[in-house]
Structure formats: structure tokens, C-alpha cells
Protein backbone atom coordinates (compact mmCIF):
# COMPACT_ATOMS: atom_id res chain seq x y z
CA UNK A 1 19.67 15.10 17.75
CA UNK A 2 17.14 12.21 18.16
CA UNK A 3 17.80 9.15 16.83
CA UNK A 4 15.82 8.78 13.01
CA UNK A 5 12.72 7.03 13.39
CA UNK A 6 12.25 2.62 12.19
CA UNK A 7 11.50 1.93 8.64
CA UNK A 8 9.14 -0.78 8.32
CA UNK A 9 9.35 -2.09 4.91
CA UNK A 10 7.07 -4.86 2.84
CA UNK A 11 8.33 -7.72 0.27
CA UNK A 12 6.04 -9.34 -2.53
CA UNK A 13 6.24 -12.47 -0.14
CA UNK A 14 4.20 -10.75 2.35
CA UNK A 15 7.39 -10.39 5.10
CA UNK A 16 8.06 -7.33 7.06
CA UNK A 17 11.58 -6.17 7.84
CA UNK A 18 12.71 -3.40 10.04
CA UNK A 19 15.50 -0.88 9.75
CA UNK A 20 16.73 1.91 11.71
CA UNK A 21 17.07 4.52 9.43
CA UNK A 22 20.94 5.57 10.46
CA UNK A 23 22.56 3.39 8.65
CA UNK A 24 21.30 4.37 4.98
CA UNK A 25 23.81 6.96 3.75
CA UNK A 26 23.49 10.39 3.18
CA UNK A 27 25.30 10.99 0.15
CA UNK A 28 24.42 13.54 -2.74
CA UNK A 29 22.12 12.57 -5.90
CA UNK A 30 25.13 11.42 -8.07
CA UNK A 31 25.88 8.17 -5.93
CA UNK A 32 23.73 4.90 -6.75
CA UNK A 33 23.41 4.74 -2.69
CA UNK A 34 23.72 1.33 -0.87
CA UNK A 35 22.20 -1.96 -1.60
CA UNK A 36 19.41 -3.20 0.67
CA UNK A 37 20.53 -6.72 0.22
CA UNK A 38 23.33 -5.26 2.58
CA UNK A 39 20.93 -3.91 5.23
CA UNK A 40 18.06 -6.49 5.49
CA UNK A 41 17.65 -10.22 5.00
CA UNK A 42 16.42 -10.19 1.35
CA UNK A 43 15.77 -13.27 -0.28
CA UNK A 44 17.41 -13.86 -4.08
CA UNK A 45 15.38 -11.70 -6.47
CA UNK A 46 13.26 -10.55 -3.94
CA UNK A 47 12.69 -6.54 -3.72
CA UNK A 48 10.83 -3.83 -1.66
CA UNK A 49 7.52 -2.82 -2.22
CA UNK A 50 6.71 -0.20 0.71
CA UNK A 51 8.23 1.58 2.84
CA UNK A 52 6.85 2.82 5.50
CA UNK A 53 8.87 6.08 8.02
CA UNK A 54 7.06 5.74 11.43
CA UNK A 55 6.97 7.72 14.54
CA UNK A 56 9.96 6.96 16.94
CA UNK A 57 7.15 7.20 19.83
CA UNK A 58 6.05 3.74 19.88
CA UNK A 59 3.00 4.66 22.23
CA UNK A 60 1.17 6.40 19.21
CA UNK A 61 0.90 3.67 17.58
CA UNK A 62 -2.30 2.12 19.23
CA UNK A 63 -4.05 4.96 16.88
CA UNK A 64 -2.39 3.66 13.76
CA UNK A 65 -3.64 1.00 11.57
CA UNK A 66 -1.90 -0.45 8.16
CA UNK A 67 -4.03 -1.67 4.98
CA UNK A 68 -2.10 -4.45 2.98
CA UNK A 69 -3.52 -5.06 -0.28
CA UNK A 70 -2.35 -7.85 -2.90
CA UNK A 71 -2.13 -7.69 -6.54
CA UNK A 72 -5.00 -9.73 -6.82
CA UNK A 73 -7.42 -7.43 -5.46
CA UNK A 74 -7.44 -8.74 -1.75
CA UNK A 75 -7.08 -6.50 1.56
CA UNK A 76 -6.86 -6.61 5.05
CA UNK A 77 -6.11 -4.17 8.08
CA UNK A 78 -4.18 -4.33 10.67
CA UNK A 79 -3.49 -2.70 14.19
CA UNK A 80 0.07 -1.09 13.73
CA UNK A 81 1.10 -2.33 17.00
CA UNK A 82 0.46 -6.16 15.58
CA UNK A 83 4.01 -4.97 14.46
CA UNK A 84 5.70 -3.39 17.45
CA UNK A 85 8.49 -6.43 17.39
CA UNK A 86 10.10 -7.69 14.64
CA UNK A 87 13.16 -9.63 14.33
CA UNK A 88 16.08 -9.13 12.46
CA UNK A 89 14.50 -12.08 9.93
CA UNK A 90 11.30 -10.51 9.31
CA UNK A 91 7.75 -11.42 10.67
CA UNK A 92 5.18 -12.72 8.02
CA UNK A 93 2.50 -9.46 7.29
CA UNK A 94 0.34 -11.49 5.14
CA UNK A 95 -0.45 -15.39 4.36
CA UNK A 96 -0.47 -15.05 -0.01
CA UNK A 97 -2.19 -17.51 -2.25
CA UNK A 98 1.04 -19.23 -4.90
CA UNK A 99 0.11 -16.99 -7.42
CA UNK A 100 -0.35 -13.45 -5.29
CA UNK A 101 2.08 -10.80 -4.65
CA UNK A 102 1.51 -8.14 -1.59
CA UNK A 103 2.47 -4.57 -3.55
CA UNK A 104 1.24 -2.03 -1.08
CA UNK A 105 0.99 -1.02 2.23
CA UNK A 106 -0.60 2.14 3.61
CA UNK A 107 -0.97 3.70 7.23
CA UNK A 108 -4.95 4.46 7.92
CA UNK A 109 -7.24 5.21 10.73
CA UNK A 110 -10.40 4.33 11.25
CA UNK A 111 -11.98 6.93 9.06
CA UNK A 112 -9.75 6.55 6.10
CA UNK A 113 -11.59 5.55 2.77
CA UNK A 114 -9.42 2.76 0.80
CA UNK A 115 -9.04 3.41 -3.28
CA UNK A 116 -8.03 0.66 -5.32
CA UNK A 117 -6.77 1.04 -9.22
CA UNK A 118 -6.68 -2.13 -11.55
CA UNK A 119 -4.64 -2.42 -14.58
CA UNK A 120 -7.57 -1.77 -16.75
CA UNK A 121 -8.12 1.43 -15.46
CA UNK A 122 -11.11 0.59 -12.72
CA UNK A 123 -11.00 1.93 -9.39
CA UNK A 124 -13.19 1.50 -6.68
CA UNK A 125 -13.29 3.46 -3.08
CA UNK A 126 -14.72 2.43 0.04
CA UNK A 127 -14.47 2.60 3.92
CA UNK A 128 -11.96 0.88 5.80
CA UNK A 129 -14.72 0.14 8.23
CA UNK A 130 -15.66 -2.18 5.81
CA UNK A 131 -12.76 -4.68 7.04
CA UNK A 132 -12.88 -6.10 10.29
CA UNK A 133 -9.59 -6.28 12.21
CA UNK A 134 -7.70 -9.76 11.01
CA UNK A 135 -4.88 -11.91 11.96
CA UNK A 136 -1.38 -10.97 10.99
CA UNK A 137 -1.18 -14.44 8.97
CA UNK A 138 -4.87 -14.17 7.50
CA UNK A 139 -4.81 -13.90 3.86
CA UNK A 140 -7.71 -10.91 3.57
CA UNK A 141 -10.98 -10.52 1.90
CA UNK A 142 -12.00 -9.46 -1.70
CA UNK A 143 -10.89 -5.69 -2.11
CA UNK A 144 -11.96 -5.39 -5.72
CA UNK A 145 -13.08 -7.64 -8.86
CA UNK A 146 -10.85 -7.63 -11.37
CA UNK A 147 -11.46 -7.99 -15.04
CA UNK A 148 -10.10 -11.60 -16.84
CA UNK A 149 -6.04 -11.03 -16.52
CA UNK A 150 -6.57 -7.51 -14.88
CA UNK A 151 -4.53 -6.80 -11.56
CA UNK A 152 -4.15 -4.13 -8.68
CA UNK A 153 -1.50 -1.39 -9.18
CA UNK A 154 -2.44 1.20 -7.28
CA UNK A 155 -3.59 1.32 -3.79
CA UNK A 156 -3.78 4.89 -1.32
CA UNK A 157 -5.72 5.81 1.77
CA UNK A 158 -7.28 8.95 1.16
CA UNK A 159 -8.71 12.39 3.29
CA UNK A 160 -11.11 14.72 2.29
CA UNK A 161 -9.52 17.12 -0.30
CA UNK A 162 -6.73 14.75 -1.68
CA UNK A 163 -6.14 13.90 -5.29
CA UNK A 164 -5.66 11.08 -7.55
CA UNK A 165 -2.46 10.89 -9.68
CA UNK A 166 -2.51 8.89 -12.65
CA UNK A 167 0.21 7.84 -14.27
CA UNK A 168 0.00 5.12 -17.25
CA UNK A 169 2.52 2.52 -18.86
CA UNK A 170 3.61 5.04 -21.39
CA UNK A 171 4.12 7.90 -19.28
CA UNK A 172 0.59 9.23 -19.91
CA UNK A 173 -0.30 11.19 -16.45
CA UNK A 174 -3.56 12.35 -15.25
CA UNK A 175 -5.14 14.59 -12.08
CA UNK A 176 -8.06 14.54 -10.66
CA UNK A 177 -9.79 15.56 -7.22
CA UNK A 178 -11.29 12.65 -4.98
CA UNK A 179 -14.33 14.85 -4.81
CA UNK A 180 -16.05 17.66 -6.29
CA UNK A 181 -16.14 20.98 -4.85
CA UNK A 182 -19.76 20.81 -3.71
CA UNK A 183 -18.84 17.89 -1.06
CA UNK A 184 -20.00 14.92 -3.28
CA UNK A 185 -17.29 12.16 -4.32
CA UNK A 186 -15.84 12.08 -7.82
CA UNK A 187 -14.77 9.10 -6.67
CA UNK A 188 -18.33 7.51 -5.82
CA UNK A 189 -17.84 5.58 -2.49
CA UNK A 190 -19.04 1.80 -2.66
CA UNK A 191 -18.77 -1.34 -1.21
CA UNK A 192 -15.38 -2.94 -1.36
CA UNK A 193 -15.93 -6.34 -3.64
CA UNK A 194 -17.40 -4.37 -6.66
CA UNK A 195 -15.91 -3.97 -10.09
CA UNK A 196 -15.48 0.07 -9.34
CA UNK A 197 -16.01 2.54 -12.00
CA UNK A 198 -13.63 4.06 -14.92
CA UNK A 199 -10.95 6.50 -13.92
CA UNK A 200 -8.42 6.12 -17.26
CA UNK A 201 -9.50 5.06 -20.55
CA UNK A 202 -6.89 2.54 -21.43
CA UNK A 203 -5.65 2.63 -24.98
CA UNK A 204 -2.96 1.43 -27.15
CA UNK A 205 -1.43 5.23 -26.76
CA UNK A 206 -1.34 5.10 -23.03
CA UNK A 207 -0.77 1.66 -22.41
């Protein structure tokens, strides 16, 4: 058989890390599986946030592009080869502010639409035209406005005909199509920078 395809996986710090797949175990669902601090070069108390399989042909990947965003509400994309070596220490993805945290990363194309959720329940979609390419160490742009304390915890790429899954603090969960069947967006598409619109009422039930 062919060898498993890399892993490319993200950290809050805004490092990426590489992996072969082949050495994670295979085990059954019982075992707790093996610690990444074993595998990759993990700082103290640091943790994954994405992770990203990724084709084993390397010469695909001038199509692919990556969309970090932070849990402040900035983005940024990215040319997927920008990532084609990385050594075993990492490679900075993303220059973040003291107070930021990167907490998603998402493989795109150039007609992807980008769909940010906030904390508060606000969401706002737009093209991922709307970013320019940027440098690997740039910090990003403004992806979304964010109510007084509010923050970014959901971030996807979307196609025609996907839904949104929303699941709340409590364990509250809602579905709903990006658009409606007639070929108009539930979702309206804006410019990225606005405030969005609602897509979960936030209550003291949901959380």
C-alpha cells in the first residue's frame, strides 16, 4: 500500500507542525491512543487546533489554498504550497497580536465563500476573493466585528448545498441550509469586516 498521506496540524501560537500519519496507532476505541506531545514538538500547555489530512501528491497543491482565522475575528489566505517544507520544529503560519489565539484552519479555493460564527451567535459569509494573497508571517485583516467581549468559534469554507451545524455551550444543536432552495443565500453573502447577521439566539438555556 501507499504510504498515508502528511498531517499538517495548527497550534493557538500560530506554528505549523507536520506528521506522517504512520506513526499514530491503530488501536480500537477503548484505548486513550498516544500523546502528541510524543509525536511533535509541543510547547508546555500548548494543544492542537486543526488538523489538516492532505494529498500525498505534492504537485496538487498549487490549486490549494488554506484560510487561517484567529479568535479575534482576523483572517488571511494562503497558497498551500507556502507550506510545502516544514521542519521538524514547526514553521510560523501566522504573526498573532499578545492577546490572539489562531483556532482554525480550512483548505479553500478560489471560489470558496468564508463563514465566520462569534460567540454571540453572529455570523457573517463572504468571498475569499475578498483577501488578497499575504505573507506567511502577516498577521491578516479584519474577518468580522465582534461584539464588546464576543470572540470567533466557528470558522468553515463552504460549497453550494452545504449546511451549517450549530452546536451551543449547553449542548443545544441546530441545522440549517447555507441557502434556500430557490438559489438565494440563507446565509446572506457580505463583505468580510461587518458585524454579520443572527444565526442562534443566545440565551441563558443554550449558553
Amino acid at each position: 500500500h501507499p504510504p498515508p498521506p502528511p498531517e499538517r496540524f495548527s497550534t493557538p501560537r500560530g506554528t505549523c507542525l507536520r506528521l506522517k500519519a504512520w506513526p499514530l496507532p491503530t488501536a480500537t476505541p477503548q484505548p486513550p491512543g498516544k500523546a502528541l506531545l510524543n509525536l511533535l514538538p509541543l510547547q508546555q500547555d500548548e494543544v492542537i487546533t486543526t488538523i489538516l489530512p492532505l494529498p500525498e501528491d505534492e504537485q496538487t497543491w498549487g490549486n490549494l489554498e488554506l484560510m487561517f482565522a484567529t479568535r479575534s475575528g482576523n483572517v488571511r489566505r494562503n497558497s498551500l504550497t507556502d507550506f510545502e517544507s516544514i521542519n521538524r520544529n514547526g514553521k510560523i503560519a501566522m504573526r498573532l497580536d499578545a492577546d490572539d489565539q489562531l483556532i482554525a484552519v480550512r483548505p479553500a479555493t478560489d471560489e470558496s465563500h468564508v463563514l465566520l460564527v462569534s460567540s454571540e451567535g453572529q455570523s457573517v459569509r463572504f468571498k475569499i476573493d475578498d483577501l488578497r494573497d499575504a505573507s506567511r508571517t502577516s498577521g491578516g485583516v479584519r474577518g468580522m466585528t465582534l461584539a464588546k467581549g464576543g470572540y470567533i468559534v466557528g470558522v468553515e469554507t463552504i460549497d453550494d448545498g452545504a449546511q451549517l451545524l450549530i452546536i451551543s455551550e449547553r449542548g443545544f444543536g441546530k441545522r440549517t441550509d447555507i441557502n434556500r432552495p430557490d438559489g438565494s443565500y440563507e446565509y446572506p453573502l457580505q463583505k468580510r469586516g461587518g458585524q454579520g447577521v443572527k444565526t442562534l439566539n443566545i440565551t441563558e438555556k443554550t449558553g
